[in-house]
PDB file of N, CA and C in Angstrom:
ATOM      1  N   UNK A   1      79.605  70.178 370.904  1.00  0.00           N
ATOM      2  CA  UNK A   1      80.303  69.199 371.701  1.00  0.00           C
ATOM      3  C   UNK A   1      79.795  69.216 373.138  1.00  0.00           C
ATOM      4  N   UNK A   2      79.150  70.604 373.520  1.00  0.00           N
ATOM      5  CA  UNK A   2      79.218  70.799 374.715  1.00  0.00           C
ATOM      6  C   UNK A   2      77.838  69.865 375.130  1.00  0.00           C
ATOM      7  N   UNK A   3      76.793  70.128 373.768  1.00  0.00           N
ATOM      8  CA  UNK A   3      75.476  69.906 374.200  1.00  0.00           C
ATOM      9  C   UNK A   3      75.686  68.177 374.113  1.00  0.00           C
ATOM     10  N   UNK A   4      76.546  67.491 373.376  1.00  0.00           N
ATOM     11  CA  UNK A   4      76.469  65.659 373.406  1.00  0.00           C
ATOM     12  C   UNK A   4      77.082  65.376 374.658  1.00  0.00           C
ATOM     13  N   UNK A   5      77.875  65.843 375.401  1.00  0.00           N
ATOM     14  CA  UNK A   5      78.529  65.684 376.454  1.00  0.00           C
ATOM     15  C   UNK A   5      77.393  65.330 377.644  1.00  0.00           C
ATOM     16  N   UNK A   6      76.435  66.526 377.661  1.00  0.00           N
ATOM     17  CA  UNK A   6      75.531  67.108 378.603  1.00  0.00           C
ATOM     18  C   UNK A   6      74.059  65.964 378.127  1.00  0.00           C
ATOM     19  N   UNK A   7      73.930  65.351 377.173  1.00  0.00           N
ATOM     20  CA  UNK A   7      73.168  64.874 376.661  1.00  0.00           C
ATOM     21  C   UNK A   7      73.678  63.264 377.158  1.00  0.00           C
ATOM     22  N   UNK A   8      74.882  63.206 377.044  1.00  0.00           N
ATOM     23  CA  UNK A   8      75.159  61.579 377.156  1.00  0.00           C
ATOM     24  C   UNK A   8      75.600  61.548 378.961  1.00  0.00           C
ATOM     25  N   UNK A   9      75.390  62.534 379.855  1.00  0.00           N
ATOM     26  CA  UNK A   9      75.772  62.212 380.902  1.00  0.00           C
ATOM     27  C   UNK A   9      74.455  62.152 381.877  1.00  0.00           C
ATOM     28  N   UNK A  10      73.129  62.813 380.990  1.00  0.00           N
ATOM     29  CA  UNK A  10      71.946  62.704 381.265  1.00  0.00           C
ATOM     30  C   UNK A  10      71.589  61.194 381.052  1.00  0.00           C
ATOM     31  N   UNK A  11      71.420  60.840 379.729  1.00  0.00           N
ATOM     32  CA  UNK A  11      71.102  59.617 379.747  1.00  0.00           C
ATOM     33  C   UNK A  11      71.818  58.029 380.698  1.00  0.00           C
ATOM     34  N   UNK A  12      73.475  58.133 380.707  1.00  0.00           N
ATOM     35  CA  UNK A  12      73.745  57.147 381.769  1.00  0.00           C
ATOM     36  C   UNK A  12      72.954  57.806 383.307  1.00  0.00           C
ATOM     37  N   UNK A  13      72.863  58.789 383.788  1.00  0.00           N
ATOM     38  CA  UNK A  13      72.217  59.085 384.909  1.00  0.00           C
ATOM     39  C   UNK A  13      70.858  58.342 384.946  1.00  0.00           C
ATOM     40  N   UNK A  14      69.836  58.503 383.983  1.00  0.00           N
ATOM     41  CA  UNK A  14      68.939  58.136 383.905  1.00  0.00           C
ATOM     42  C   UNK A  14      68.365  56.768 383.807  1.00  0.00           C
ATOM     43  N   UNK A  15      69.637  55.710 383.061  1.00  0.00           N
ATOM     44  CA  UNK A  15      70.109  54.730 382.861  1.00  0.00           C
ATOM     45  C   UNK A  15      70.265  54.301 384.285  1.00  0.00           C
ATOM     46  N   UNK A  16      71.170  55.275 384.872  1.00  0.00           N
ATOM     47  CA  UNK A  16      71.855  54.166 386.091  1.00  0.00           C
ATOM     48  C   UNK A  16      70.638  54.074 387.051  1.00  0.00           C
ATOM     49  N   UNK A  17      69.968  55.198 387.053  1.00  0.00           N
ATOM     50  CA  UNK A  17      68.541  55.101 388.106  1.00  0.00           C
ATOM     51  C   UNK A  17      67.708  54.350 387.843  1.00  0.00           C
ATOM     52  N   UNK A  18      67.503  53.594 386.872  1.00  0.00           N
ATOM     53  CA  UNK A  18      66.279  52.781 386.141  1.00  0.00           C
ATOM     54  C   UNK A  18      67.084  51.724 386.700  1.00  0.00           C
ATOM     55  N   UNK A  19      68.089  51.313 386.272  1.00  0.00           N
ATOM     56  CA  UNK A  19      68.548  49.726 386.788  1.00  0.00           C
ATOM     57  C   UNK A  19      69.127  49.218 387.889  1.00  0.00           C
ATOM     58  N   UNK A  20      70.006  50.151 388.911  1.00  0.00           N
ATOM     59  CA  UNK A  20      70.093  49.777 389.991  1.00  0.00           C
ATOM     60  C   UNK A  20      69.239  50.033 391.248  1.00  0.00           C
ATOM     61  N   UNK A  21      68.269  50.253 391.363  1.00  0.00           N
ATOM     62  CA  UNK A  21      67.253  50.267 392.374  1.00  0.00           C
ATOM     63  C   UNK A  21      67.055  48.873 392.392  1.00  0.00           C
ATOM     64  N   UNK A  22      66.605  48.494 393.539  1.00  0.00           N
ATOM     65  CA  UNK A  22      66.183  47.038 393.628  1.00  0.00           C
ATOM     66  C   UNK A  22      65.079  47.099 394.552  1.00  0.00           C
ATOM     67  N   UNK A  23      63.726  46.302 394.025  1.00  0.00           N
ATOM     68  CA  UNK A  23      62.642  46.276 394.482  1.00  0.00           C
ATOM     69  C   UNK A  23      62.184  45.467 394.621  1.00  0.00           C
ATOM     70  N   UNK A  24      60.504  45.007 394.748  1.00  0.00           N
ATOM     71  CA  UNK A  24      59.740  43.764 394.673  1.00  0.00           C
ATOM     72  C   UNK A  24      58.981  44.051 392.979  1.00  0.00           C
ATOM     73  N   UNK A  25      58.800  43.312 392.820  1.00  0.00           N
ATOM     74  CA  UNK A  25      58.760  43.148 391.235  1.00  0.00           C
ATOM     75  C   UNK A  25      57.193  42.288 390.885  1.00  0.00           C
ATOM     76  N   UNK A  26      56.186  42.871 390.553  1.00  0.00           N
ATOM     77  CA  UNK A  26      55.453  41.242 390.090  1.00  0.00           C
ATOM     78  C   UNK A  26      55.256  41.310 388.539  1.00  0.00           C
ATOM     79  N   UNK A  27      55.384  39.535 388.498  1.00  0.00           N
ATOM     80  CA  UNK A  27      55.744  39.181 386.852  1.00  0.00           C
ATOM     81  C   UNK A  27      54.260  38.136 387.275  1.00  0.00           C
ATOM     82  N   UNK A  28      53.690  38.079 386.240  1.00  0.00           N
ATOM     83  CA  UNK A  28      52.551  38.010 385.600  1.00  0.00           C
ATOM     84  C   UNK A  28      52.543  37.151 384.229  1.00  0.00           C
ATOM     85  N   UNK A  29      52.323  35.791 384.580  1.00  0.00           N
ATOM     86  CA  UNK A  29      52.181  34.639 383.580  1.00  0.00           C
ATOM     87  C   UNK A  29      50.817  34.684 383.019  1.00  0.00           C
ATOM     88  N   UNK A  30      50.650  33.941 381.792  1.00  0.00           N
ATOM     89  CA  UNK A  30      49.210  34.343 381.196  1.00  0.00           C
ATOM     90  C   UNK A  30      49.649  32.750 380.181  1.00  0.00           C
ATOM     91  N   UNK A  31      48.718  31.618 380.637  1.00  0.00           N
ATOM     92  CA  UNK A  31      48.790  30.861 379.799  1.00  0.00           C
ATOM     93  C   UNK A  31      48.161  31.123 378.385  1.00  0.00           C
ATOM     94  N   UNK A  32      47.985  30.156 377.325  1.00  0.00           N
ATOM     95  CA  UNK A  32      47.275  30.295 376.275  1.00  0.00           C
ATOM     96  C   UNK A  32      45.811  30.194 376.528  1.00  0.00           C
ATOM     97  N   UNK A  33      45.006  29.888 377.449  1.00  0.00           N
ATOM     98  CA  UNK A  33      43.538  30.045 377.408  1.00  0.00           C
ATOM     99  C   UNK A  33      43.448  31.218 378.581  1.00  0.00           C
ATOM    100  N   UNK A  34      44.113  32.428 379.020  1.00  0.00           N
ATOM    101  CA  UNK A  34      44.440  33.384 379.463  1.00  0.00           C
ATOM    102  C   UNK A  34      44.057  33.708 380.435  1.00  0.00           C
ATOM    103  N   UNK A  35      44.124  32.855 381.345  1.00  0.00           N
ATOM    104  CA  UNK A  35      44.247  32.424 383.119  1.00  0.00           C
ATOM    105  C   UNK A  35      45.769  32.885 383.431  1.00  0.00           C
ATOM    106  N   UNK A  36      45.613  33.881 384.025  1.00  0.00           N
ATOM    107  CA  UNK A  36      46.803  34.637 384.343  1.00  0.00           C
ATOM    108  C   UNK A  36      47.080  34.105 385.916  1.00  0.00           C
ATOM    109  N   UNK A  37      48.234  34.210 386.392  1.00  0.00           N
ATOM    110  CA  UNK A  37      48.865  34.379 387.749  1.00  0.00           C
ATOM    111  C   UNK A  37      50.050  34.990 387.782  1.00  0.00           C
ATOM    112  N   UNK A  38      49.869  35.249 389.258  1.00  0.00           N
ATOM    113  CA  UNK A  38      51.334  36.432 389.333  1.00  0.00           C
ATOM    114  C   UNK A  38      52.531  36.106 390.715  1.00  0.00           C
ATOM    115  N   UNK A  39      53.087  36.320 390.363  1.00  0.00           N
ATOM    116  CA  UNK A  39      54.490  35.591 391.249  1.00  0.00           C
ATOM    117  C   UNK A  39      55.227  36.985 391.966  1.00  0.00           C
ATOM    118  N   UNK A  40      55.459  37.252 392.623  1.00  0.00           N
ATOM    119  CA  UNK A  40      56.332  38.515 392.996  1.00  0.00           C
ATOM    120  C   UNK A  40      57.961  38.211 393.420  1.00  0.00           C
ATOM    121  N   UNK A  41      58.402  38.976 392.969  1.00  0.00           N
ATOM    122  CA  UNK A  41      60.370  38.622 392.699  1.00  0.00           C
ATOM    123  C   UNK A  41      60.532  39.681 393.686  1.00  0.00           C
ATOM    124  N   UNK A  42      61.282  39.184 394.652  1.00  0.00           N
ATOM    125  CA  UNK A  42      61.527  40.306 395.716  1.00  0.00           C
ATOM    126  C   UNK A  42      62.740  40.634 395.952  1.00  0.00           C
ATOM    127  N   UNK A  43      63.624  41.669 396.236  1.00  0.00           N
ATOM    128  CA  UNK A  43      64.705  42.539 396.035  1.00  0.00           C
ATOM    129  C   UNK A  43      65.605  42.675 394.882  1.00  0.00           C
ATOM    130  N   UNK A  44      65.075  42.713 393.855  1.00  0.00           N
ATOM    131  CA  UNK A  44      65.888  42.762 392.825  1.00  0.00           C
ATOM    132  C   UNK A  44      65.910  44.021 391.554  1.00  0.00           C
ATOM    133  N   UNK A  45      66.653  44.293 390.773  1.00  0.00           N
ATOM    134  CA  UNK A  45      66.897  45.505 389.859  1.00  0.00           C
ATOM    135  C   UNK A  45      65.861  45.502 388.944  1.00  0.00           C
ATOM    136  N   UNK A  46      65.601  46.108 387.996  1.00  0.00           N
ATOM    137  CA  UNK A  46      64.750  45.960 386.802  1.00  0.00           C
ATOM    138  C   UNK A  46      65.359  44.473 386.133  1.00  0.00           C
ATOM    139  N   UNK A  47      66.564  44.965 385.670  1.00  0.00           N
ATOM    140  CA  UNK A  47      66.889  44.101 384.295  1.00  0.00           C
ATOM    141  C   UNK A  47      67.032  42.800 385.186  1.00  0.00           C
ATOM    142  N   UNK A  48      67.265  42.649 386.517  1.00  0.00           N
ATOM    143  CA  UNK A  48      67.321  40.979 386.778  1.00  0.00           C
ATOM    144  C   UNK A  48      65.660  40.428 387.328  1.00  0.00           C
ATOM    145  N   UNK A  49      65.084  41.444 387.277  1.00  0.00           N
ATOM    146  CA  UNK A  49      63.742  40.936 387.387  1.00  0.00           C
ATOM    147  C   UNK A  49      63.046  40.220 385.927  1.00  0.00           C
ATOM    148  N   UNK A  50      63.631  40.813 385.148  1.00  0.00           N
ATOM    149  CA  UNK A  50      62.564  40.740 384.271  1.00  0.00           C
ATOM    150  C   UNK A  50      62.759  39.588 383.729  1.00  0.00           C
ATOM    151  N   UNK A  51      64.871  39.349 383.813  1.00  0.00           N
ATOM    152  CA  UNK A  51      65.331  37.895 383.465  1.00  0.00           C
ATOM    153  C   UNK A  51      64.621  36.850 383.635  1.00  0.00           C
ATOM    154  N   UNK A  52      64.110  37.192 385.365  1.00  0.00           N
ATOM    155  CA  UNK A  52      63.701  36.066 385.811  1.00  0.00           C
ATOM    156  C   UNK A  52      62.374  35.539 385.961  1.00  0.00           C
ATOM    157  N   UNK A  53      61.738  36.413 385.466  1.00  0.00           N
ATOM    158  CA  UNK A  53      60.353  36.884 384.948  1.00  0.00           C
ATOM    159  C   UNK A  53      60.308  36.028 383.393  1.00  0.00           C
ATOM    160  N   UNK A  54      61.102  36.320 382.955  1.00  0.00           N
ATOM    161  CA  UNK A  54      60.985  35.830 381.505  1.00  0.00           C
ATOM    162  C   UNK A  54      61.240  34.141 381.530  1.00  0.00           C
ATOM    163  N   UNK A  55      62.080  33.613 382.607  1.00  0.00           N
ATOM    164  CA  UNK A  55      62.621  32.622 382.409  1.00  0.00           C
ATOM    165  C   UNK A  55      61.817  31.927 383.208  1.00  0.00           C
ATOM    166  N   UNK A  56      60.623  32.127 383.682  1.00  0.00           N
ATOM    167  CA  UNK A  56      59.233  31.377 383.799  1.00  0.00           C
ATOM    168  C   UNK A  56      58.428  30.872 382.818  1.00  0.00           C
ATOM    169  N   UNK A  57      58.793  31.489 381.515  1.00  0.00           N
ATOM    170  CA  UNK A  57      57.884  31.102 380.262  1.00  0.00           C
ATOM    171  C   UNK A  57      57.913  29.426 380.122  1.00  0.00           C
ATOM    172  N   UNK A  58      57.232  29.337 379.692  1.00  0.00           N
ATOM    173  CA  UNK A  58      57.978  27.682 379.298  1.00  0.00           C
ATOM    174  C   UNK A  58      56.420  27.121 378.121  1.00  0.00           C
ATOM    175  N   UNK A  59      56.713  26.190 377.181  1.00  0.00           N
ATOM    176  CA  UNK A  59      56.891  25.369 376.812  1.00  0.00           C
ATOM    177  C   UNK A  59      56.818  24.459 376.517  1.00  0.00           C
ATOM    178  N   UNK A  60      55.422  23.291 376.528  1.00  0.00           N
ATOM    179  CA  UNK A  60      56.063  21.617 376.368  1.00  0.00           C
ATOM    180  C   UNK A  60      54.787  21.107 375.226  1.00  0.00           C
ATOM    181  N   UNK A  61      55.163  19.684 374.936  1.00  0.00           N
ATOM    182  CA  UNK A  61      54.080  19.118 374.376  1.00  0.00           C
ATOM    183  C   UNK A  61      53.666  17.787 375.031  1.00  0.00           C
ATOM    184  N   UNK A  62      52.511  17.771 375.329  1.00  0.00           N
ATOM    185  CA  UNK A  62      51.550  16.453 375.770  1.00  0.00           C
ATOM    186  C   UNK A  62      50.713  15.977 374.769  1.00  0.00           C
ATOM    187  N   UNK A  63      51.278  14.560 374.112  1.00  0.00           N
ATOM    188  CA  UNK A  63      50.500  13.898 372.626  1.00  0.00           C
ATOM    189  C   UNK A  63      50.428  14.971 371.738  1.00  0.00           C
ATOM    190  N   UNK A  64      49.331  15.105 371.244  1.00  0.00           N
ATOM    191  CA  UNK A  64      49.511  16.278 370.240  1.00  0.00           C
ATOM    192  C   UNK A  64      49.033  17.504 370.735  1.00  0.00           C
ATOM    193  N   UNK A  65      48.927  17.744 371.955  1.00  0.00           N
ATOM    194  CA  UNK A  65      48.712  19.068 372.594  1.00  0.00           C
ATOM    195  C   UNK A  65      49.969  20.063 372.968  1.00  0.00           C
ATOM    196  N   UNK A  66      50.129  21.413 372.528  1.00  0.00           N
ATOM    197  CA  UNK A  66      51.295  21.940 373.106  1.00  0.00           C
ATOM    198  C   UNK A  66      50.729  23.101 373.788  1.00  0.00           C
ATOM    199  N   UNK A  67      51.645  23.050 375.111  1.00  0.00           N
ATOM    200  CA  UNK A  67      51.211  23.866 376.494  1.00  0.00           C
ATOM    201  C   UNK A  67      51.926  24.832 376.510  1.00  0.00           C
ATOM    202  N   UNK A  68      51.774  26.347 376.467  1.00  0.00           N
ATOM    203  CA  UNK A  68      52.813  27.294 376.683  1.00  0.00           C
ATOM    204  C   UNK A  68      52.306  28.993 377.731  1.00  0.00           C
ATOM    205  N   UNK A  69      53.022  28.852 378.272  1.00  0.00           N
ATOM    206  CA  UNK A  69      52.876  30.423 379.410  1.00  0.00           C
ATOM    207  C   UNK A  69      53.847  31.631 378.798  1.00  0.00           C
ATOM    208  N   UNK A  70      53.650  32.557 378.698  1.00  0.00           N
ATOM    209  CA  UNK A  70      54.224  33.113 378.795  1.00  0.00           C
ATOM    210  C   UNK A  70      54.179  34.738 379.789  1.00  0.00           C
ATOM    211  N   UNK A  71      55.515  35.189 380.390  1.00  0.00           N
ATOM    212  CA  UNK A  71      55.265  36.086 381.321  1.00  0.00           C
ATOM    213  C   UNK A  71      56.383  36.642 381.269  1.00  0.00           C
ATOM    214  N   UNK A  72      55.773  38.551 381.792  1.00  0.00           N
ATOM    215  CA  UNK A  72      56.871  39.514 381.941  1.00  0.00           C
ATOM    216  C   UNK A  72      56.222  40.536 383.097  1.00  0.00           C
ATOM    217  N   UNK A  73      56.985  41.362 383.411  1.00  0.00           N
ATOM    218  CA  UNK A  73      56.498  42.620 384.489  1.00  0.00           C
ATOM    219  C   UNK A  73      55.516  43.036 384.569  1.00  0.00           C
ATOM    220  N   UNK A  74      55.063  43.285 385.827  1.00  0.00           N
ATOM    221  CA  UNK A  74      53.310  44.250 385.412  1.00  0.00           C
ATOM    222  C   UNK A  74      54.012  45.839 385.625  1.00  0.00           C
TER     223      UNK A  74
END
């Protein structure tokens, strides 16, 4: 009991240090012919970086061509 206690108070510690720091972030798009660019997200946590990192991807179709990026953290 003693050792899950000591085990699960490690991991939220470790947990809480990974996600509330808030930094500059660069997220890194890479279309399909793999011409990359990179955007930098500035003061923010891991997990809301990456949100917003992710929610750059996108998506579309022109005639019968379909255009898509997709991007996450470097």
């Amino acid at each position: 009991m003693k050792n899950v206690l000591i085990t699960s108070v490690l991991l939220l510690t470790l947990t809480a240090g990974f996600t509330s720091c808030k930094k500059d972030w660069a997220c890194s798009c890479t279309d399909q012919s793999g011409n990359t660019t990179s955007t930098t997200i500035s003061n923010q946590t891991l997990l809301d970086a990456r949100a917003k990192c992710k929610g750059m991807d996108f998506n579309y179709t022109v005639g019968n061509a379909t255009v898509s990026e997709s991007c996450g953290l470097q």
